[in-house]
C-alpha atoms as a PDB file:
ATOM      1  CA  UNK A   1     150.929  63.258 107.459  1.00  0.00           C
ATOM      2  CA  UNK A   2     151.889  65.040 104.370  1.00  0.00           C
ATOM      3  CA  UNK A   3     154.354  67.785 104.065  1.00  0.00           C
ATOM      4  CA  UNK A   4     153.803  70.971 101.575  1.00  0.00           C
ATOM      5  CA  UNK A   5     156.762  73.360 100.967  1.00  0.00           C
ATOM      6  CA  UNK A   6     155.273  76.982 101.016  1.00  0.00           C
ATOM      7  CA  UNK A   7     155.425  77.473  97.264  1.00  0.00           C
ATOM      8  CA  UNK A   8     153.005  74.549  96.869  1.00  0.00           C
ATOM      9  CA  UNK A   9     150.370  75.502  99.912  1.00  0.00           C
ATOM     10  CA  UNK A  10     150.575  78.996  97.937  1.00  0.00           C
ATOM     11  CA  UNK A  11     149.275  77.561  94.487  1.00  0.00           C
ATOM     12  CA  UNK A  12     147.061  74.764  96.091  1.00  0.00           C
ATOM     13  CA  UNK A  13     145.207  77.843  98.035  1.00  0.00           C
ATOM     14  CA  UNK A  14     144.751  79.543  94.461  1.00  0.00           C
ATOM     15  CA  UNK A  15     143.376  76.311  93.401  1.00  0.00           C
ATOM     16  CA  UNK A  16     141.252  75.868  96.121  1.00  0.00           C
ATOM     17  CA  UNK A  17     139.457  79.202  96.223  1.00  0.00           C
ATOM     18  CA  UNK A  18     137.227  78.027  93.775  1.00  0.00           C
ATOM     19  CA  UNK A  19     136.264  74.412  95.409  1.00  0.00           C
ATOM     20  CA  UNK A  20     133.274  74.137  97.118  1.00  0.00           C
ATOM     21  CA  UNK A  21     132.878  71.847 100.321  1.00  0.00           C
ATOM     22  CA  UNK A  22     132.355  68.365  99.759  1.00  0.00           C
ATOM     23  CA  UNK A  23     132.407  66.774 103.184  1.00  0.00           C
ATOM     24  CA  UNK A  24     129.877  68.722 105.559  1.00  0.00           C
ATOM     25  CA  UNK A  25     130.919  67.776 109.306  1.00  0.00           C
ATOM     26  CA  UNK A  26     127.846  68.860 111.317  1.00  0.00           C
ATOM     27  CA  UNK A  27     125.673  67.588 114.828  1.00  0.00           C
ATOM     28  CA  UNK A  28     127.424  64.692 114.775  1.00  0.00           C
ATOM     29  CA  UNK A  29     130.970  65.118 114.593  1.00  0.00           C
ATOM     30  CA  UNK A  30     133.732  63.280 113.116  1.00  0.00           C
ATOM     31  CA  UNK A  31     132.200  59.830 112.623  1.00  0.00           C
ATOM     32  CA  UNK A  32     134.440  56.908 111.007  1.00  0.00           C
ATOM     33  CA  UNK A  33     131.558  57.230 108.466  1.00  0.00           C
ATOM     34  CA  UNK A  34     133.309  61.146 107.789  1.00  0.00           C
ATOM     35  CA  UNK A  35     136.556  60.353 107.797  1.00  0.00           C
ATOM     36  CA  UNK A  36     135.608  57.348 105.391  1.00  0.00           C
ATOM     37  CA  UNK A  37     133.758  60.545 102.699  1.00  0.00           C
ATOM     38  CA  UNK A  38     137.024  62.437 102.976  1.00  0.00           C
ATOM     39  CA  UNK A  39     139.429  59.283 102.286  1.00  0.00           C
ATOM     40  CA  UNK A  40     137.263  58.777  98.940  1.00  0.00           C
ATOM     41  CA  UNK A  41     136.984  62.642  97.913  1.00  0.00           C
ATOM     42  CA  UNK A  42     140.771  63.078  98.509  1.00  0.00           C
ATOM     43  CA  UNK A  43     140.880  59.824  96.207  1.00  0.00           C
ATOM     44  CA  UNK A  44     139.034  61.179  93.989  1.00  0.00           C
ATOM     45  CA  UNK A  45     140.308  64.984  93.897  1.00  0.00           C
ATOM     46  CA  UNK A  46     143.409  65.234  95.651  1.00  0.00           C
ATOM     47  CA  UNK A  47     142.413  68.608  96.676  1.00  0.00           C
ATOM     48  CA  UNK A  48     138.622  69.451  98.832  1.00  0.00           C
ATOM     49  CA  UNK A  49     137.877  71.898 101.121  1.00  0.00           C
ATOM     50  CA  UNK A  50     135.288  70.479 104.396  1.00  0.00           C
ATOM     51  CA  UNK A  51     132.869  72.500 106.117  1.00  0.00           C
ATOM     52  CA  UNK A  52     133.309  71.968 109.885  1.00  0.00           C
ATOM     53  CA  UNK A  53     130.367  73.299 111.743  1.00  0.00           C
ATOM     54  CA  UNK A  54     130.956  73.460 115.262  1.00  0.00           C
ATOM     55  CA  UNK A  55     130.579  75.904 118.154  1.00  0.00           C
ATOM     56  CA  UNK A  56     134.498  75.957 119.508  1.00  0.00           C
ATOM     57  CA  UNK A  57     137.689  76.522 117.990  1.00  0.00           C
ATOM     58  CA  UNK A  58     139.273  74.481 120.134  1.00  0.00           C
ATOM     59  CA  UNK A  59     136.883  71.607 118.976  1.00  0.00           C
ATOM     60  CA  UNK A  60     137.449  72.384 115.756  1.00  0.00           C
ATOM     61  CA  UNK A  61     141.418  72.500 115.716  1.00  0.00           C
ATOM     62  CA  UNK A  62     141.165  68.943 117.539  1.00  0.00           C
ATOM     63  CA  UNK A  63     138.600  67.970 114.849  1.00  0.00           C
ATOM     64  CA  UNK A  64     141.093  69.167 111.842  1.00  0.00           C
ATOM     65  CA  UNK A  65     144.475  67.183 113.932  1.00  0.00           C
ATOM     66  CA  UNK A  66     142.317  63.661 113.799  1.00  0.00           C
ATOM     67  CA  UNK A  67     141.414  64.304 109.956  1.00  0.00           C
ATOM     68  CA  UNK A  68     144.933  65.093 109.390  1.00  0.00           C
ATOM     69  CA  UNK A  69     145.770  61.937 111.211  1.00  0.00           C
ATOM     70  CA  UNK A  70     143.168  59.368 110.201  1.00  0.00           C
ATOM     71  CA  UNK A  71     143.457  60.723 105.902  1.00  0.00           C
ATOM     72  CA  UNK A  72     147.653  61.169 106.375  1.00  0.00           C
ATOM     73  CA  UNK A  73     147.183  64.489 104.213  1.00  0.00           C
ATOM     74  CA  UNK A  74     148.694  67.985 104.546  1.00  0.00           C
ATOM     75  CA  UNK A  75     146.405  70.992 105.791  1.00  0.00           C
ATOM     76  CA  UNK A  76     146.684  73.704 102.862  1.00  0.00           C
ATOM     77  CA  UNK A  77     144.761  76.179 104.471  1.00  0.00           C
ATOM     78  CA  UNK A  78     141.854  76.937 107.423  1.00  0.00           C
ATOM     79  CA  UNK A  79     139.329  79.775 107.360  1.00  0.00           C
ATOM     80  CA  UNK A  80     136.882  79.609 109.986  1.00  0.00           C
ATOM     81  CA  UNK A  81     135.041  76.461 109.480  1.00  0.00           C
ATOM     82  CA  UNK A  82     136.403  75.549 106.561  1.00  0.00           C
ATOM     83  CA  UNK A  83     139.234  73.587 105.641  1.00  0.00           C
ATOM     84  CA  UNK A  84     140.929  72.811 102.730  1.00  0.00           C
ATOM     85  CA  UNK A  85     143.159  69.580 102.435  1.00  0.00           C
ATOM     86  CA  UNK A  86     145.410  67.929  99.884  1.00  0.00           C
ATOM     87  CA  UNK A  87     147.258  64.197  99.432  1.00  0.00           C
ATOM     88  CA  UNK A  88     148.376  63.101  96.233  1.00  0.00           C
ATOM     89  CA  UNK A  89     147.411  59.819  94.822  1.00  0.00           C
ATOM     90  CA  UNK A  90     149.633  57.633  93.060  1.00  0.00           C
ATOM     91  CA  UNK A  91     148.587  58.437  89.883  1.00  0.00           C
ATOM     92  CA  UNK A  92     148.464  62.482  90.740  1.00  0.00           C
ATOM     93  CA  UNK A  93     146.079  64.688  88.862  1.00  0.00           C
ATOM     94  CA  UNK A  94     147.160  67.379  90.166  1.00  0.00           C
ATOM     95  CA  UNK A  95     150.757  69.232  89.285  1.00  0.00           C
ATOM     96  CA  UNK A  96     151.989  70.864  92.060  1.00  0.00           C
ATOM     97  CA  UNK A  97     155.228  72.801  92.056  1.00  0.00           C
ATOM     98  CA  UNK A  98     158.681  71.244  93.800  1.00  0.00           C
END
């Protein structure tokens, strides 16, 4: 996993307002075929915010832990069914503060 300081989960959130999702998490669940989307949109934008449609929280939280898990990235923020993650790549595109 990834760790944030709270100065940089404050101006990822401000970044992230304006994201919309691009990994939908429906029926299904978190397939390896999901967690294999999120791996290339955090590859490709560092920062993405997931829709998680399901009909517990507590399935939910334990759906948000694996993708934490399986990607190795740092939650920035949750808001009912949708998350918003970040890991920097190793050429980063985006600056965050120290």
């Amino acid at each position: 996993m990834y760790k944030l300081k709270n100065s940089q989960v404050k101006h990822l959130k401000g970044l992230a307002h304006a994201l919309k999702p691009v990994v939908m998490i429906g029926d299904k669940g978190l397939t390896e075929a999901v967690v294999e989307e999120i791996k290339i949109a955090l590859d490709a934008h560092e920062l993405i915010k997931i829709n998680i449609r399901t009909d517990g929280k507590a399935e939910r939280e334990l759906m948000i832990d694996k993708i934490i898990k399986k990607t190795k990235s740092a939650t920035v923020q949750t808001i009912g069914g949708k998350l918003v993650i970040f890991k920097p790549n190793k050429d980063p595109k985006i600056a965050i503060p120290k």
